[in-house]
C-alpha atoms as a PDB file:
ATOM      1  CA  UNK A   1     202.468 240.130 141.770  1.00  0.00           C
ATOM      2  CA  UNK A   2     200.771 239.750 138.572  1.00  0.00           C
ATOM      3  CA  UNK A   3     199.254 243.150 138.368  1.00  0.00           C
ATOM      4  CA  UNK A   4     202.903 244.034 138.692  1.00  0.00           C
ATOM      5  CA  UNK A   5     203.808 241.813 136.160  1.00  0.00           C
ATOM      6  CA  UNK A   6     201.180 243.438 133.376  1.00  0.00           C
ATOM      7  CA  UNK A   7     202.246 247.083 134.343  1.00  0.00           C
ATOM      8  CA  UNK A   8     206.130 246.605 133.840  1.00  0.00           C
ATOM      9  CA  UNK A   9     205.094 244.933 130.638  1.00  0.00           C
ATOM     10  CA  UNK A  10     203.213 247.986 130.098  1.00  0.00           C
ATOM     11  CA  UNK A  11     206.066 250.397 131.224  1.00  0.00           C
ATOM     12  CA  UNK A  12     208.371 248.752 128.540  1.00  0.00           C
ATOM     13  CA  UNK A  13     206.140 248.873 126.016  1.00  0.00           C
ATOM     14  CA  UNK A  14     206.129 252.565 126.301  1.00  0.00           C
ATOM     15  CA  UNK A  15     209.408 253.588 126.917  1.00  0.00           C
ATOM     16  CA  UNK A  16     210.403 251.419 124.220  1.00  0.00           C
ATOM     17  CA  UNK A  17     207.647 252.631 121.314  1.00  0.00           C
ATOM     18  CA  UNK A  18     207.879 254.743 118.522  1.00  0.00           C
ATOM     19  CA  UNK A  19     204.827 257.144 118.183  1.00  0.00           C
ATOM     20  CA  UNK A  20     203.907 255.185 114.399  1.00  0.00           C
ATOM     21  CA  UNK A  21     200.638 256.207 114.657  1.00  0.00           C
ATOM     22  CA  UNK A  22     199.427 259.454 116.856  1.00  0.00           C
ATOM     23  CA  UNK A  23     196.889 261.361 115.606  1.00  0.00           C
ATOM     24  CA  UNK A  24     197.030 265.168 115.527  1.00  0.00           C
ATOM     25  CA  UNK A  25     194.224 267.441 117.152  1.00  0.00           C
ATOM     26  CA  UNK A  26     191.470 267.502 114.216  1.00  0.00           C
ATOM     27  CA  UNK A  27     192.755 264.758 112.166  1.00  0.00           C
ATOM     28  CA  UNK A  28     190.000 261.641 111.431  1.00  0.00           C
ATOM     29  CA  UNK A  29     192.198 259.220 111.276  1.00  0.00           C
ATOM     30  CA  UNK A  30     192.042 256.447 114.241  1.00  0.00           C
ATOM     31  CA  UNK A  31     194.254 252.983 114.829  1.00  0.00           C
ATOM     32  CA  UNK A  32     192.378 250.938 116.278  1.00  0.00           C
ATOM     33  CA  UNK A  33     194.048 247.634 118.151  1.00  0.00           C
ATOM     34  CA  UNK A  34     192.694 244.817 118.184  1.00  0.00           C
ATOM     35  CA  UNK A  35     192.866 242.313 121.279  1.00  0.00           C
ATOM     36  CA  UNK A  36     192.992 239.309 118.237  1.00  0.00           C
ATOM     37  CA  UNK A  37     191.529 238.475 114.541  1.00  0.00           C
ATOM     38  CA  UNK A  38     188.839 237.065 115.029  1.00  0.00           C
ATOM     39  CA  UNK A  39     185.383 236.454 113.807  1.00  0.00           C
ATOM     40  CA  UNK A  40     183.650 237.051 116.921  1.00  0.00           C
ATOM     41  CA  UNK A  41     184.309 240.507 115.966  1.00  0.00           C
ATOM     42  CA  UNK A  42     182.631 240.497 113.337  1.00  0.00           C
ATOM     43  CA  UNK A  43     180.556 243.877 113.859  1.00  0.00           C
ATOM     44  CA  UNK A  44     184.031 245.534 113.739  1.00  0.00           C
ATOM     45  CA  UNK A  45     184.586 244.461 110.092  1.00  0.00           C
ATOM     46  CA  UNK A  46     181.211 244.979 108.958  1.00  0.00           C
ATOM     47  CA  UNK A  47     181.125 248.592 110.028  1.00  0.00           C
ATOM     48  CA  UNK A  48     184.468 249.016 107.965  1.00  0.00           C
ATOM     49  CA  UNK A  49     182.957 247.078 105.456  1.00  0.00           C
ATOM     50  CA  UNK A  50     180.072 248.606 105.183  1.00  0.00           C
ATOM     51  CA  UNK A  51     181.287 252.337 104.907  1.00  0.00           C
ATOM     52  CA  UNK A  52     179.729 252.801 108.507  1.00  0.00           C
ATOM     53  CA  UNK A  53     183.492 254.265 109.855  1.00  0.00           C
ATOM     54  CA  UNK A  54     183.466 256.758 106.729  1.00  0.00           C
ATOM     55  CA  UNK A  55     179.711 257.717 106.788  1.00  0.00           C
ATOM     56  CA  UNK A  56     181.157 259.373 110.423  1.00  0.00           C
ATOM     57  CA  UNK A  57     183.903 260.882 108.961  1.00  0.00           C
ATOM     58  CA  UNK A  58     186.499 258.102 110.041  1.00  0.00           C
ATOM     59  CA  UNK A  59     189.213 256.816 108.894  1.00  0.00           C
ATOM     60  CA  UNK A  60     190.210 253.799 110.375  1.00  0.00           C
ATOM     61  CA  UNK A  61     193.509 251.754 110.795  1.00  0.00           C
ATOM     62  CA  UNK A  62     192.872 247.622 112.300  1.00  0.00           C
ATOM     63  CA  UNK A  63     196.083 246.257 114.248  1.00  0.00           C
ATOM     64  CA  UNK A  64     196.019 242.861 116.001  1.00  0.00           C
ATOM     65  CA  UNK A  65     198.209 243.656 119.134  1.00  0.00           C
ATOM     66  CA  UNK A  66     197.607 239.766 120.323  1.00  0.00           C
ATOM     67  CA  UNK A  67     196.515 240.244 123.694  1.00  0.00           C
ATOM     68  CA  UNK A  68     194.796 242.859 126.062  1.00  0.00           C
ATOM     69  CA  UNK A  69     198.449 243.595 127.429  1.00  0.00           C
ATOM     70  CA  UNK A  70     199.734 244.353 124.540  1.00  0.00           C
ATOM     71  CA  UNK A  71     196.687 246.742 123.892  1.00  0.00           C
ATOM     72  CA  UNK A  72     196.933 248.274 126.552  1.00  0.00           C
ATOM     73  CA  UNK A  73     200.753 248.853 125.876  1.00  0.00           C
ATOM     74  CA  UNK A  74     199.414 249.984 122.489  1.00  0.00           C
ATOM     75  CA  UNK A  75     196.913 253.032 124.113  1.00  0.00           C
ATOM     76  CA  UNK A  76     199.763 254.413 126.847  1.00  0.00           C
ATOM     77  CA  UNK A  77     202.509 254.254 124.246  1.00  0.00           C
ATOM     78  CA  UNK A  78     199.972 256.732 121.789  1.00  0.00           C
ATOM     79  CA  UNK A  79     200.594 253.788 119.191  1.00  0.00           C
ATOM     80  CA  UNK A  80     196.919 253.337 118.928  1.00  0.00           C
ATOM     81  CA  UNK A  81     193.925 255.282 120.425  1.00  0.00           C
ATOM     82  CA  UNK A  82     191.150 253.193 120.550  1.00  0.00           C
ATOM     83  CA  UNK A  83     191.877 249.632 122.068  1.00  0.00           C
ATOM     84  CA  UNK A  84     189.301 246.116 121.450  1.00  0.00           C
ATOM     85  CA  UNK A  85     190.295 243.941 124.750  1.00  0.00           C
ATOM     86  CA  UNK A  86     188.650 242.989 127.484  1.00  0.00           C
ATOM     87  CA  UNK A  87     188.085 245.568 130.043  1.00  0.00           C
ATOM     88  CA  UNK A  88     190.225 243.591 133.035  1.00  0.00           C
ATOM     89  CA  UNK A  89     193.328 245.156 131.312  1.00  0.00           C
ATOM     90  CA  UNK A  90     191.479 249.187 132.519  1.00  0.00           C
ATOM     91  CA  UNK A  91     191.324 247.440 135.184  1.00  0.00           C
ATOM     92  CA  UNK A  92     194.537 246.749 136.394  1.00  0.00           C
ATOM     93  CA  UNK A  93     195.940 249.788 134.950  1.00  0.00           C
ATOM     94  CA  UNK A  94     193.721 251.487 136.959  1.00  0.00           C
ATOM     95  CA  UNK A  95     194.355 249.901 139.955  1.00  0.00           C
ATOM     96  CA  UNK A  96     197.848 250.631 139.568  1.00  0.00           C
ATOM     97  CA  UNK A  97     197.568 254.078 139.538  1.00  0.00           C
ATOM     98  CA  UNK A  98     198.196 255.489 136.404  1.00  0.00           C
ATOM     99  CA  UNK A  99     196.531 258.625 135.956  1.00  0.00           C
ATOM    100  CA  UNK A 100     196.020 258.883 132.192  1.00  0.00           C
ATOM    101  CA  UNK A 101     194.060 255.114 132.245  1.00  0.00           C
ATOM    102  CA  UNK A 102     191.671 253.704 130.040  1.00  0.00           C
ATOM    103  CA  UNK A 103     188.329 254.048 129.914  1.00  0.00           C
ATOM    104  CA  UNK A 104     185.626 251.730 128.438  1.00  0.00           C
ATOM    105  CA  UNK A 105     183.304 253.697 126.147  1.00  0.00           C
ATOM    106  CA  UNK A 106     181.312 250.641 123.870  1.00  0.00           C
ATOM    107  CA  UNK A 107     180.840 247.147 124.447  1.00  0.00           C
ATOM    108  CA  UNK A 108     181.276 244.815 121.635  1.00  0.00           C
ATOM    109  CA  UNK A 109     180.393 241.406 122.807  1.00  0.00           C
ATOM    110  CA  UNK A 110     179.146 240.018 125.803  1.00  0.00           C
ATOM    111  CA  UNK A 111     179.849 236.414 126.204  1.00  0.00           C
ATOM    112  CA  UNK A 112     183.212 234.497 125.685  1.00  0.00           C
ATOM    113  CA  UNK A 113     183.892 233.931 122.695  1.00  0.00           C
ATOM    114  CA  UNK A 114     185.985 230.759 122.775  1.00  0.00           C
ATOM    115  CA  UNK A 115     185.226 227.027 122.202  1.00  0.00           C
ATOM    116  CA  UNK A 116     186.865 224.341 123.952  1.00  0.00           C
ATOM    117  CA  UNK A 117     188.211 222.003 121.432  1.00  0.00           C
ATOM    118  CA  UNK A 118     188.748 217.883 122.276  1.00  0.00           C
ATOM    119  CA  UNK A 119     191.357 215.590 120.147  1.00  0.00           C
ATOM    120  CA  UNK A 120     188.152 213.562 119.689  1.00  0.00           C
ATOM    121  CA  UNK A 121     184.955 213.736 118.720  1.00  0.00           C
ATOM    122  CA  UNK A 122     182.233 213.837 121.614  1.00  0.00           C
ATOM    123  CA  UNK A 123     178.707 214.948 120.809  1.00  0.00           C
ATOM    124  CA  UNK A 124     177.796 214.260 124.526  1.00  0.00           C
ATOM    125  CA  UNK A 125     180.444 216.106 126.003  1.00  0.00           C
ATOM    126  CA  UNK A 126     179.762 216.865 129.720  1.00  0.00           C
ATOM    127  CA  UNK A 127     182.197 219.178 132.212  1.00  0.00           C
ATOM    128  CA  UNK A 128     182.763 216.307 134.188  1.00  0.00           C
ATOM    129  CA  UNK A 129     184.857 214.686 131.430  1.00  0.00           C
ATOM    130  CA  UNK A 130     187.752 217.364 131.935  1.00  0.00           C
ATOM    131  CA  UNK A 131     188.914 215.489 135.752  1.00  0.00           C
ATOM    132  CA  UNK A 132     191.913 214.472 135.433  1.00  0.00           C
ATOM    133  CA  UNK A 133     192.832 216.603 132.101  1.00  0.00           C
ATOM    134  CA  UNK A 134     194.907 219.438 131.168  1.00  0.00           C
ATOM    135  CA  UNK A 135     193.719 222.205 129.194  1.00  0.00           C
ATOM    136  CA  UNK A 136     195.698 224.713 127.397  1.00  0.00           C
ATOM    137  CA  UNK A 137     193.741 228.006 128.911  1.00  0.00           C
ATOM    138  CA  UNK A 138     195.499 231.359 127.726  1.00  0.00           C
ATOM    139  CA  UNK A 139     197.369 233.990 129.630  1.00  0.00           C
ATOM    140  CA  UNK A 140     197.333 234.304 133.101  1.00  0.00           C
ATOM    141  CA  UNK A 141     195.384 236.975 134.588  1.00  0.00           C
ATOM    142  CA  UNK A 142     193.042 237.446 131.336  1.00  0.00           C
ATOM    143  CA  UNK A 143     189.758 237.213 130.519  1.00  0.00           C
ATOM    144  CA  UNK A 144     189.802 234.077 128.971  1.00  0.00           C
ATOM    145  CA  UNK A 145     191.095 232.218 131.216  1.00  0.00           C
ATOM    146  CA  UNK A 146     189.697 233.911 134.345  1.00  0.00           C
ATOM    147  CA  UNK A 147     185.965 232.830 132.431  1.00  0.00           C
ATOM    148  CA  UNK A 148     187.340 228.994 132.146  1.00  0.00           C
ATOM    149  CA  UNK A 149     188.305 228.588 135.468  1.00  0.00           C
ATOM    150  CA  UNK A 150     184.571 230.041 136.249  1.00  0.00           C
ATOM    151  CA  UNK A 151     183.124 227.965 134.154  1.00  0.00           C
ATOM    152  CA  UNK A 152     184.489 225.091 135.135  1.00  0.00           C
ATOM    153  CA  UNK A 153     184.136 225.691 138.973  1.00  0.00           C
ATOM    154  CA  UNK A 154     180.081 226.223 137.734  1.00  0.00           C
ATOM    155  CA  UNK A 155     179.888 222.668 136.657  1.00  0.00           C
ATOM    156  CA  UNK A 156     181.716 221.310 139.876  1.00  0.00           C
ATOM    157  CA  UNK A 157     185.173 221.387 139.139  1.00  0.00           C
ATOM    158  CA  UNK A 158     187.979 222.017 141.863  1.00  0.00           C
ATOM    159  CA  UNK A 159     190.426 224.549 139.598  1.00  0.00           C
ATOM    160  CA  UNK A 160     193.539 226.068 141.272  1.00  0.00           C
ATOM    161  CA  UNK A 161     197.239 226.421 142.535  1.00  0.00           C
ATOM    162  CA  UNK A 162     197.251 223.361 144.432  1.00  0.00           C
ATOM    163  CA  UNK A 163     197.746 219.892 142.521  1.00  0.00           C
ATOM    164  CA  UNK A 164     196.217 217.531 145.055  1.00  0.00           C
ATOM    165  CA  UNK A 165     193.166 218.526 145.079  1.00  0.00           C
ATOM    166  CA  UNK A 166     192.481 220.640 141.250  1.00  0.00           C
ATOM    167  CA  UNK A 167     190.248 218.253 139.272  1.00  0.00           C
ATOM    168  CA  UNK A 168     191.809 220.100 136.349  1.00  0.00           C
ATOM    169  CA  UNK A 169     194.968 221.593 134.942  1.00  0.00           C
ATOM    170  CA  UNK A 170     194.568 224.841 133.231  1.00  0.00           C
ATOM    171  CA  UNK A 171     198.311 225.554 131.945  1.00  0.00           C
ATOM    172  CA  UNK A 172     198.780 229.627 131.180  1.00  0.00           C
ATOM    173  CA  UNK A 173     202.431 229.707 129.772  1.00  0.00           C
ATOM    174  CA  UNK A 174     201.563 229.335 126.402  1.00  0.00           C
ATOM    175  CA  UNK A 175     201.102 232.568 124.336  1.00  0.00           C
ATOM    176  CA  UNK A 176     197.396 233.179 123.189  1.00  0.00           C
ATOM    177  CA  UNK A 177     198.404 233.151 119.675  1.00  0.00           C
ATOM    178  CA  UNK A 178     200.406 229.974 119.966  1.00  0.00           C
ATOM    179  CA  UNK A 179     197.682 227.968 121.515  1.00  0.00           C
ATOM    180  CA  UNK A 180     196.499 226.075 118.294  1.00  0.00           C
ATOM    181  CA  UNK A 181     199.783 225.382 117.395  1.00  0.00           C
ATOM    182  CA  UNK A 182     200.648 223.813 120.527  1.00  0.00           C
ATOM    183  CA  UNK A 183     198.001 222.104 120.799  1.00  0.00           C
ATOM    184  CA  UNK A 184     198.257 220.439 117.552  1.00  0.00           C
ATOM    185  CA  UNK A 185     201.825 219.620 118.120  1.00  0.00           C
ATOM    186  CA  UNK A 186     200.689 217.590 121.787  1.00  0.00           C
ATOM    187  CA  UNK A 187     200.401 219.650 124.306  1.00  0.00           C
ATOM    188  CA  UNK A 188     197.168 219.388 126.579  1.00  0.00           C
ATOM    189  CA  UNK A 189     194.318 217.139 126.280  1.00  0.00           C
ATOM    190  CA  UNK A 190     191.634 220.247 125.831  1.00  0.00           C
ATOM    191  CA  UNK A 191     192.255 223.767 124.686  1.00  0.00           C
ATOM    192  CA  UNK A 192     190.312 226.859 124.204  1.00  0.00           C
ATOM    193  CA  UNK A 193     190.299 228.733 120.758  1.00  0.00           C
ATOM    194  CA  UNK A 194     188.653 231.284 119.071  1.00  0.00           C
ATOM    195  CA  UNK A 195     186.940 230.898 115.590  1.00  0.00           C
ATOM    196  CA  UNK A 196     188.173 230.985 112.789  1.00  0.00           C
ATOM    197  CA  UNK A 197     191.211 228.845 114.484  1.00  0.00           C
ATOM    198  CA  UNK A 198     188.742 226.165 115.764  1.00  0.00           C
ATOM    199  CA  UNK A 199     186.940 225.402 113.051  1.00  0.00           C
ATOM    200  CA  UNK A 200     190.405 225.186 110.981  1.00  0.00           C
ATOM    201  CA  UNK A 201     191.453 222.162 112.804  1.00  0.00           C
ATOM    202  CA  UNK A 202     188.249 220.889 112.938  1.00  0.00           C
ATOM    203  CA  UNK A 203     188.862 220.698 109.033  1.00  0.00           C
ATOM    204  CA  UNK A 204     192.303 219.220 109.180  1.00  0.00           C
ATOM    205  CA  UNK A 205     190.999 216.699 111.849  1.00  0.00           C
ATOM    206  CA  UNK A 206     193.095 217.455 114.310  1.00  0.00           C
ATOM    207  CA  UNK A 207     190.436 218.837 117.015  1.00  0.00           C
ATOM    208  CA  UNK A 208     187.061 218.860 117.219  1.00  0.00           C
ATOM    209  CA  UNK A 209     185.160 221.557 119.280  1.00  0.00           C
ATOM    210  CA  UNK A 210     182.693 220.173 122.297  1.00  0.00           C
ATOM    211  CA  UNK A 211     181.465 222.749 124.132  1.00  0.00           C
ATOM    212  CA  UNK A 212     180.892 226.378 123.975  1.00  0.00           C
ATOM    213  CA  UNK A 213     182.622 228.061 126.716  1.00  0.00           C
ATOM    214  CA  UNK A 214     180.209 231.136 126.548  1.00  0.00           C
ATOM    215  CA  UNK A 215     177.399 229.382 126.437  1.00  0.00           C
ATOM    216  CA  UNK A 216     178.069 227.882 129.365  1.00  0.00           C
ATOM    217  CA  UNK A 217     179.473 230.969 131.167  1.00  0.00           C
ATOM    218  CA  UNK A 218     176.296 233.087 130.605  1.00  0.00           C
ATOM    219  CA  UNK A 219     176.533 237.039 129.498  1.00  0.00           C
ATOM    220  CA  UNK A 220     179.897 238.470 131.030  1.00  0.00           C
ATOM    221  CA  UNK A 221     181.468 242.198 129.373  1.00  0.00           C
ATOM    222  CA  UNK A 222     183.855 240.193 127.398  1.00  0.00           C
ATOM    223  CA  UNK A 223     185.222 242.742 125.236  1.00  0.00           C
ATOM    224  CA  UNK A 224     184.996 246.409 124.543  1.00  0.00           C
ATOM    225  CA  UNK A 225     186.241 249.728 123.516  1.00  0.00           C
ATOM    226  CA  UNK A 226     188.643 252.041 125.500  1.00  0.00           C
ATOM    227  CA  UNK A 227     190.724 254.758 124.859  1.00  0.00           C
ATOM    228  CA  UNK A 228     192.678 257.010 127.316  1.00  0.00           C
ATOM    229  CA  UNK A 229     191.336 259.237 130.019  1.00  0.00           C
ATOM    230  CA  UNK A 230     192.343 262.763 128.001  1.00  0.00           C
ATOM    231  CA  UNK A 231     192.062 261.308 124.341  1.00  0.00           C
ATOM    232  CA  UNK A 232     188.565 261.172 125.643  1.00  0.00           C
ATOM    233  CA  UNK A 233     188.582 264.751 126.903  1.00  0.00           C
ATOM    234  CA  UNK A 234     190.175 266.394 123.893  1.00  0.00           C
ATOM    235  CA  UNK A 235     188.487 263.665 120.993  1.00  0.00           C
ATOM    236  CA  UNK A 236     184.416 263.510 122.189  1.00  0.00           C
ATOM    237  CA  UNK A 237     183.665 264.151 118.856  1.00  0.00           C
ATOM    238  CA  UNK A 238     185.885 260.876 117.667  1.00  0.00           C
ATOM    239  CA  UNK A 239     184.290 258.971 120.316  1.00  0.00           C
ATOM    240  CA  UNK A 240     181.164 260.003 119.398  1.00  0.00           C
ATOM    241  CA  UNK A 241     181.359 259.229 115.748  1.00  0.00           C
ATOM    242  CA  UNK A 242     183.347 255.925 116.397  1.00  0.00           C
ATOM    243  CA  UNK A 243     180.226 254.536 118.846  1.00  0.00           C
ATOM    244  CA  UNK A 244     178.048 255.679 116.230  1.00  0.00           C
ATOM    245  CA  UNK A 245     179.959 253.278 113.561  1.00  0.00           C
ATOM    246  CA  UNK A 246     179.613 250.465 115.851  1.00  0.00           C
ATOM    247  CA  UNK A 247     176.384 250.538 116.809  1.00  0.00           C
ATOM    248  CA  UNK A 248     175.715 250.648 113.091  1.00  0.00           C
ATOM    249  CA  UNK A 249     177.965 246.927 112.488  1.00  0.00           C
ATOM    250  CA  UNK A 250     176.167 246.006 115.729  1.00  0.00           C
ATOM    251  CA  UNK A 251     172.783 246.347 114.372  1.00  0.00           C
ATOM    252  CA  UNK A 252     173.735 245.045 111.145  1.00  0.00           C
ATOM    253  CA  UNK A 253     174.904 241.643 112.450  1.00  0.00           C
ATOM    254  CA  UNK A 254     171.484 241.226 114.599  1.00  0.00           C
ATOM    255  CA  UNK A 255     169.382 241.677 111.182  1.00  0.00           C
ATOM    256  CA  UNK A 256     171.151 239.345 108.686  1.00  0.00           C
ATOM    257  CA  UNK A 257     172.247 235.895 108.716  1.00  0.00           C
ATOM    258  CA  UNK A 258     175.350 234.234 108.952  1.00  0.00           C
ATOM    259  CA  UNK A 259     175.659 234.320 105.413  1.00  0.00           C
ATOM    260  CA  UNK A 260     175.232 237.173 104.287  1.00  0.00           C
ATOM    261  CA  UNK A 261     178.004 238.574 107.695  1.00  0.00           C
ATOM    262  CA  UNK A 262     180.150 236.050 106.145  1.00  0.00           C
ATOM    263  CA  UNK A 263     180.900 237.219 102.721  1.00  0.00           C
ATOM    264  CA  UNK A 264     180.745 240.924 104.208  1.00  0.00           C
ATOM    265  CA  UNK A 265     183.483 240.353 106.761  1.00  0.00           C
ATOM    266  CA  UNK A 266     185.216 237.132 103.991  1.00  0.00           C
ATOM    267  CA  UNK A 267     187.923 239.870 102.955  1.00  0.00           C
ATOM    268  CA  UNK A 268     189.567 239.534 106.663  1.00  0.00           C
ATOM    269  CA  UNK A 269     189.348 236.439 106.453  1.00  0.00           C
ATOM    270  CA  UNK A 270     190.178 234.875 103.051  1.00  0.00           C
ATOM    271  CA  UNK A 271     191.374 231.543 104.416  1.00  0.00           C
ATOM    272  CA  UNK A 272     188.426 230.580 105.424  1.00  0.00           C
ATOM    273  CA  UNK A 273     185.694 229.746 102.712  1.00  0.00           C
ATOM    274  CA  UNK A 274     182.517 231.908 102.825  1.00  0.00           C
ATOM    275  CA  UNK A 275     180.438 228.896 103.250  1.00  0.00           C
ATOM    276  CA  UNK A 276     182.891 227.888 106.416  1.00  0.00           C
ATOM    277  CA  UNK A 277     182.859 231.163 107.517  1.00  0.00           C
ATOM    278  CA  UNK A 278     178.737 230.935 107.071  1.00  0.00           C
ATOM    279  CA  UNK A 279     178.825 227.829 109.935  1.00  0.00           C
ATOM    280  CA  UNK A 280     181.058 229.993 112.036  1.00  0.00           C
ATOM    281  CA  UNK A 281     179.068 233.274 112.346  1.00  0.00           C
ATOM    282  CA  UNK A 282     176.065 230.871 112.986  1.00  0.00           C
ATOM    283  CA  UNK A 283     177.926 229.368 115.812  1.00  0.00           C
ATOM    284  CA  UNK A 284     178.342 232.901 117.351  1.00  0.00           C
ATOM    285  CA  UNK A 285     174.775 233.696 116.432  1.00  0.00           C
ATOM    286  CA  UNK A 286     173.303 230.648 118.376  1.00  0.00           C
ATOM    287  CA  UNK A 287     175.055 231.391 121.839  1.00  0.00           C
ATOM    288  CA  UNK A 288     174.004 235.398 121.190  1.00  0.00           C
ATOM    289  CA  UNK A 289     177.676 236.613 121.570  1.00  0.00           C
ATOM    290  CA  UNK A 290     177.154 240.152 120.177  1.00  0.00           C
ATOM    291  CA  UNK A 291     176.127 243.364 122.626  1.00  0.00           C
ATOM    292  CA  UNK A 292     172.395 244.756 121.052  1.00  0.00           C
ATOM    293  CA  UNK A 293     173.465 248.641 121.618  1.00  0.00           C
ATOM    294  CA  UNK A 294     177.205 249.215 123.308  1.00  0.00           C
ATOM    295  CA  UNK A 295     175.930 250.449 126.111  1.00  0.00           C
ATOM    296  CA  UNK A 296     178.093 248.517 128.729  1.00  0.00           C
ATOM    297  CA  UNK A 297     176.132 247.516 132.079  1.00  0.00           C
ATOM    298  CA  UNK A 298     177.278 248.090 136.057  1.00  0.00           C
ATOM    299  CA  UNK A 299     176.240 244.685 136.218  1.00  0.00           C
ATOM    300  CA  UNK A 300     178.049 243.178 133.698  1.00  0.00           C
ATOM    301  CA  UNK A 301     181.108 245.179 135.406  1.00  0.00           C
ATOM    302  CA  UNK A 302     180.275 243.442 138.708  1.00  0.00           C
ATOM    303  CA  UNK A 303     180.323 239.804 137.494  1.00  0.00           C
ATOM    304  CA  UNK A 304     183.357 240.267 135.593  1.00  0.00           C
ATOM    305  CA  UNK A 305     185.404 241.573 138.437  1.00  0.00           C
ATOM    306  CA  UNK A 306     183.342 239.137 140.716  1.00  0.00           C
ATOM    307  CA  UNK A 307     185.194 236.877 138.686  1.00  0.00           C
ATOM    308  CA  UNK A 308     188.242 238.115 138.987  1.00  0.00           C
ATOM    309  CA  UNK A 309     188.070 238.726 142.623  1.00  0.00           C
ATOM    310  CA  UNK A 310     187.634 235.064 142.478  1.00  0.00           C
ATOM    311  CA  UNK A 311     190.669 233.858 140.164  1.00  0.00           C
ATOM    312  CA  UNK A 312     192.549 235.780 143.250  1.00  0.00           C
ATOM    313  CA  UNK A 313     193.318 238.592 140.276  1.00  0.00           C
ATOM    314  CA  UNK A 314     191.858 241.668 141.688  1.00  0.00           C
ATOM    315  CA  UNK A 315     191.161 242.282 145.856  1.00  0.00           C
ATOM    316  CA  UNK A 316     188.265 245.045 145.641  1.00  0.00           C
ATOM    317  CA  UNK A 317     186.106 246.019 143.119  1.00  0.00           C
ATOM    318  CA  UNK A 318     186.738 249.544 141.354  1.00  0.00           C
ATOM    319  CA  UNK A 319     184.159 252.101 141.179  1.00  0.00           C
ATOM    320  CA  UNK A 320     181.935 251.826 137.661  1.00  0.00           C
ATOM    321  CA  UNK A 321     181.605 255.034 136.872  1.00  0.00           C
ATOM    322  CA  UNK A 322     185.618 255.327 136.536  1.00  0.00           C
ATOM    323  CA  UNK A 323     186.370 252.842 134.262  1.00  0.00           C
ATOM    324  CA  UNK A 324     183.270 253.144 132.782  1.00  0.00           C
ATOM    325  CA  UNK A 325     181.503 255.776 130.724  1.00  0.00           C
ATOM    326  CA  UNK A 326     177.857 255.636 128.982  1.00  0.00           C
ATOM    327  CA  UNK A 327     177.783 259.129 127.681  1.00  0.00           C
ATOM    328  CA  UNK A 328     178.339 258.211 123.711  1.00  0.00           C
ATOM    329  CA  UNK A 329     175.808 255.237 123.538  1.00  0.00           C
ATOM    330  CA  UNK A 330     173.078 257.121 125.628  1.00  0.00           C
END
């Protein structure tokens, strides 16, 4: 049911869009949509940053769609034509048999990215603390989420449909983007944010983060790069030239400091300071959360739909090699 959920959304999405953005045959421009702003992608702004899009002949246009649905709504409806999400949207899509789907060509990062954030301080925070708590846990059926529920079940926790016996509540009708906000205004004793949003109300002291949910999760393919089945076909050159540009910001972030990423990548971020922005990147640096090369691995594939087999989100894996391609890294 929820796979047929995400492709209706999907369905209306495209019927409903105006082609804004297509690209003609030959023409370097790209939109690129964005799963969420974020820091953790910080290789994606450096590479714009840094001139790497343009040294490839690229010119590049950054939407935040606000969630791997809406991404994927982006891609189908020609709105955008390279998607940042995490690769369970190709997935379903897939699965549901849409012949022009999405394929994953560059992997960006390859741990969650989120933090779970406390209304109190707890510098000996342990998973065991969460019985008997609710936790504000993103949209059902994504990534996010799908990794919580993993990570908690790692560290013992019963997680699930059935409320006598789930140590722990993960709610997933709040709206990724409205998260914080609900958070701060009550709702839920934990929840799980991305940086720079954690940090923020770490500063207004009204959360403080206590555990690192990727960390604890160990290396999953959290997020990559897709584009359609026959943009592919007829744009290998784009494709090519676009995984070159990221490998670049890639390798950039691995040999410099937080610092120095932080006033690169400041201008997306300008209400953050640079020196907050400097303990954020660090925090990303320390749990490793950036791919080395793009080049996205069969078996990071099989955890993550392991995972979702698990969260009772997908019932049989789908083959690598068709959601999958290696040809532009290699």
């Amino acid at each position: 049911m929820r796979k047929i959920k995400f492709l209706l959304v999907l369905l209306m999405f495209g019927c409903c869009s105006v082609l804004l953005f297509g690209c003609s045959k030959g023409s370097k421009k790209i939109t690129i949509a964005e799963v969420a702003h974020s820091v953790f992608y910080a290789p994606q702004y450096v590479a714009i940053e840094k001139g790497f899009f343009k040294d490839e002949g690229l010119d590049v246009n950054l939407i935040n769609a606000n969630g791997a649905d809406k991404v994927m709504a982006a891609l189908l409806s020609k709105d955008a034509q390279i998607g940042l999400m995490g690769p369970e949207a190709s997935i379903y899509v897939y699965k549901g048999g849409q012949e022009n789907y999405a394929i994953n060509f560059a992997q960006l990062t390859k741990r969650d990215g989120s933090f779970l954030v406390g209304r109190k301080k707890d510098e000996n925070f342990t998973y065991d603390k969460l019985k008997g708590k609710e936790i504000l846990g993103g949209r059902k059926g994504g990534v996010p989420v799908m990794v919580l529920e993993y990570t908690l079940r790692k560290n013992g926790l019963i997680v699930g449909e059935d409320d006598n016996t789930k140590d722990v509540n993960v709610r997933t009708d709040i709206a990724f983007a409205a998260m914080g906000g609900a958070f701060t205004s009550g709702e839920g004793d934990y929840v799980t944010l991305f940086e720079p949003t954690a940090t923020a109300l770490e500063k207004g002291g009204k959360g403080y983060i206590v555990a690192s949910i990727g960390e604890s999760s160990g290396e999953i393919p959290y997020t990559s790069y897709s584009a359609l089945k026959n943009y592919i076909d007829k744009n290998e050159d784009k494709i090519q030239s676009f995984t070159n540009a990221i490998t670049k910001g890639l390798v950039w972030v691995h040999t410099h400091s937080a610092k120095e990423i932080a006033e690169v990548i400041h201008p997306y971020f300008t209400d953050i300071s640079v020196d907050d922005l400097s303990i954020v990147m660090q925090r990303y640096i320390d749990i490793d959360a950036w791919c080395e090369t793009p080049y996205f691995k069969k078996e990071g594939l099989d955890k993550l739909m392991d995972i979702m087999i698990e969260a009772k989100e997908l019932d049989k894996k789908v083959e690598y090699d068709k959601i999958v391609t290696t040809r532009f890294v290699k």
